[in-house]
C-alpha atoms as a PDB file:
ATOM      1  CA  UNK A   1     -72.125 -37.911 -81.230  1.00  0.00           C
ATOM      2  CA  UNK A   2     -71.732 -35.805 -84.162  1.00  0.00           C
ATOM      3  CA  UNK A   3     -73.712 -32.647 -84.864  1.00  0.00           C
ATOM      4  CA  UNK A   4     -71.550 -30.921 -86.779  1.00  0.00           C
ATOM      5  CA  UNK A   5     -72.884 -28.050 -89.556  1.00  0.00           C
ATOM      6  CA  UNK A   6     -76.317 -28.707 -87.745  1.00  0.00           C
ATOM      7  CA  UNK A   7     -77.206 -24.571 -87.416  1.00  0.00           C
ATOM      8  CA  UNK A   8     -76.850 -25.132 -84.119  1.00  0.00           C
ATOM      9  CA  UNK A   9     -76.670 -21.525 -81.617  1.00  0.00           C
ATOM     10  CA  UNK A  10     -76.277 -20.530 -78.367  1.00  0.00           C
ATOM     11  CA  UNK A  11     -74.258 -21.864 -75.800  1.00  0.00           C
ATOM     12  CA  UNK A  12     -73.297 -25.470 -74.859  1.00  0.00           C
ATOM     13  CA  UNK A  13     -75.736 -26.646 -72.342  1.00  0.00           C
ATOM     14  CA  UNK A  14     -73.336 -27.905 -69.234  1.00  0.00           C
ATOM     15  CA  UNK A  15     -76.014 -30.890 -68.628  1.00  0.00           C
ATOM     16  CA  UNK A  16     -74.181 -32.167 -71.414  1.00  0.00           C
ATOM     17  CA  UNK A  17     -70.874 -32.793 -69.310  1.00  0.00           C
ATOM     18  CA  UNK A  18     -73.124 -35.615 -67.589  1.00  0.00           C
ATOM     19  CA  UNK A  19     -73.597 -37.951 -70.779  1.00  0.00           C
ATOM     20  CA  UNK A  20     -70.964 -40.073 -69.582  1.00  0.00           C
ATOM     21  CA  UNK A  21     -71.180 -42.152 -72.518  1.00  0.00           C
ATOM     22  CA  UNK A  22     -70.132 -39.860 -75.205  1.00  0.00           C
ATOM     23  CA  UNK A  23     -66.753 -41.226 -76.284  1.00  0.00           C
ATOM     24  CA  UNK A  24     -67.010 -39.212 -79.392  1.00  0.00           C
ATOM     25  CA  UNK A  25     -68.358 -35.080 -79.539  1.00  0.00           C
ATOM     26  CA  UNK A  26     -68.215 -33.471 -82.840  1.00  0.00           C
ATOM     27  CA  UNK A  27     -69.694 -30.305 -82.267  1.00  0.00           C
ATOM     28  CA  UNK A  28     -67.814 -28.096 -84.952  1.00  0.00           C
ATOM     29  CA  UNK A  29     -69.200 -25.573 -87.512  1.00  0.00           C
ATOM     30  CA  UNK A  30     -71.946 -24.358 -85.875  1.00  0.00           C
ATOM     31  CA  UNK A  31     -72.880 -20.820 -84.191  1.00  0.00           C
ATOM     32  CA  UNK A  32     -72.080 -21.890 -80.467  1.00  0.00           C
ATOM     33  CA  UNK A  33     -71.110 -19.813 -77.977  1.00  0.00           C
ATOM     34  CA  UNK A  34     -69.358 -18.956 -74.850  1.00  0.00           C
ATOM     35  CA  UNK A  35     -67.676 -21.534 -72.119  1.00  0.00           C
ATOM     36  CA  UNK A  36     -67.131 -25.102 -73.496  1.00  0.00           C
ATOM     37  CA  UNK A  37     -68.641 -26.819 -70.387  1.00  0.00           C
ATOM     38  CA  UNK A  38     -65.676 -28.203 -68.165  1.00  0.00           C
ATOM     39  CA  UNK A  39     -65.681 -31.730 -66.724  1.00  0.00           C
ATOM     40  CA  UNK A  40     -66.403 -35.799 -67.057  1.00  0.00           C
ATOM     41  CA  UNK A  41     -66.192 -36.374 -70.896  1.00  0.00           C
ATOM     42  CA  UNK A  42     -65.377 -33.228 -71.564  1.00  0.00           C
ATOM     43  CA  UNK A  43     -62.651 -32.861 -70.550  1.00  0.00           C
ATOM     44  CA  UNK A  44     -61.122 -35.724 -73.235  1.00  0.00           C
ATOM     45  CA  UNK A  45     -62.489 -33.843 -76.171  1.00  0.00           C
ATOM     46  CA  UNK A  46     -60.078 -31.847 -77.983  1.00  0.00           C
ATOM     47  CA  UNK A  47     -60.096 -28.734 -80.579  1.00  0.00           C
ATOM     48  CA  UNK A  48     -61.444 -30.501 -83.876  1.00  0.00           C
ATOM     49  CA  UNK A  49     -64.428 -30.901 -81.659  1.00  0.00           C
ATOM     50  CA  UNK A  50     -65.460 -27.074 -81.725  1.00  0.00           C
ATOM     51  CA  UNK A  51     -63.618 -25.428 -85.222  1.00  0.00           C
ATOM     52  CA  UNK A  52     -65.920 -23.407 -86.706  1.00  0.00           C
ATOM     53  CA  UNK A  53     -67.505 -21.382 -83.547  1.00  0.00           C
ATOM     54  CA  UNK A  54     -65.897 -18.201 -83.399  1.00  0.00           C
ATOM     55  CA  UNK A  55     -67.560 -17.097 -80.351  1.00  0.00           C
ATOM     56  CA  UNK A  56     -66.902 -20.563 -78.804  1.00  0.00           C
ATOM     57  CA  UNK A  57     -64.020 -20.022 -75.676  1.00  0.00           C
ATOM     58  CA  UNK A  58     -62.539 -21.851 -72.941  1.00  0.00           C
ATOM     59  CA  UNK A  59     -60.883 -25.801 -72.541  1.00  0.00           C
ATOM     60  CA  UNK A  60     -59.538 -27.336 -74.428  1.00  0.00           C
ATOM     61  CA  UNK A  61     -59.504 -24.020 -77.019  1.00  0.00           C
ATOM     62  CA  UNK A  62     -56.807 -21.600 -76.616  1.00  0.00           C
ATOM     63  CA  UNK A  63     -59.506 -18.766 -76.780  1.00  0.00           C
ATOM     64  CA  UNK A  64     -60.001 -18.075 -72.995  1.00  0.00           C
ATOM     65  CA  UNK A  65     -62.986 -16.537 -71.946  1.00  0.00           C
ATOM     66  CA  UNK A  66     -63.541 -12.976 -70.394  1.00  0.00           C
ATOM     67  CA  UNK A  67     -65.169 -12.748 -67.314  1.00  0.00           C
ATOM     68  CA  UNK A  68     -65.563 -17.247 -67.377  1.00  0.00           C
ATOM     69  CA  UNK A  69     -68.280 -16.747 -70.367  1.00  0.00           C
ATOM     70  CA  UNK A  70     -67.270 -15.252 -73.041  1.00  0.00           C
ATOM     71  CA  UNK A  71     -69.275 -12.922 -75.571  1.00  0.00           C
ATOM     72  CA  UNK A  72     -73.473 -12.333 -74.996  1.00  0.00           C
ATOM     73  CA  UNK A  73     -74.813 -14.601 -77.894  1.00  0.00           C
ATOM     74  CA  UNK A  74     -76.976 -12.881 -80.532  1.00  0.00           C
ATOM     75  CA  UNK A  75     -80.213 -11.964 -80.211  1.00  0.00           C
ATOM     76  CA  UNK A  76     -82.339 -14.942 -81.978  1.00  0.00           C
ATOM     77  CA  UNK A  77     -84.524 -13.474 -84.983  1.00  0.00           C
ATOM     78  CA  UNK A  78     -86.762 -16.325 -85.190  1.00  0.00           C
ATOM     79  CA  UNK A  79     -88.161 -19.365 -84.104  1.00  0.00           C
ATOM     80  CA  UNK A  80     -86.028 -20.928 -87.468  1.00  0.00           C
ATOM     81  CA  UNK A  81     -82.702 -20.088 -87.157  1.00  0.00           C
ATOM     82  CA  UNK A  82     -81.851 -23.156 -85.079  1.00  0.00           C
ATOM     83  CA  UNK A  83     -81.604 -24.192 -81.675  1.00  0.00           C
ATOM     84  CA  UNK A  84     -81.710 -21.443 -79.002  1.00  0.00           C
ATOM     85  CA  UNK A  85     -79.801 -21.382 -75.577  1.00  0.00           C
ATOM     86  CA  UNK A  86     -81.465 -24.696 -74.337  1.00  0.00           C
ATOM     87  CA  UNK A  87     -81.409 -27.769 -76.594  1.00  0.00           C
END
């Protein structure tokens, strides 16, 4: 699945870690944020996967997290500026 440069924000739902199909995850250059859900397929996904989140932490990033999340995200500003902390 690739949704890379898709504006996407917020953080990485961890329902995700249960698509058990995804051989592929291409989640890079977006505005994600905090723990990289751990587990199943994601757990096979490397670094090229997430380059380009900045405030993206944990496996398999060398980033760790503080406190197991990471930094609050941003306040949205509006309904437009992508997805919010549930996709």
């Amino acid at each position: 699945m690739d949704l890379s440069s898709s504006k996407l924000s917020g953080e990485i739902p961890s329902q995700m870690k249960n698509l058990t199909f995804l051989e592929v995850l291409n989640l890079s250059h977006n505005n994600l944020v905090r723990l990289i859900p751990n587990g199943r397929q994601f757990n096979t996904f490397e670094n090229d996967s997430y380059i380009g989140n900045l405030r993206l932490c944990g496996f398999p990033l060398t980033k760790q997290c503080d406190n197991g999340l990471g930094p609050e995200p941003p306040t949205p500003k509006s309904k437009e500026d992508g997805w919010r902390e549930s996709w």
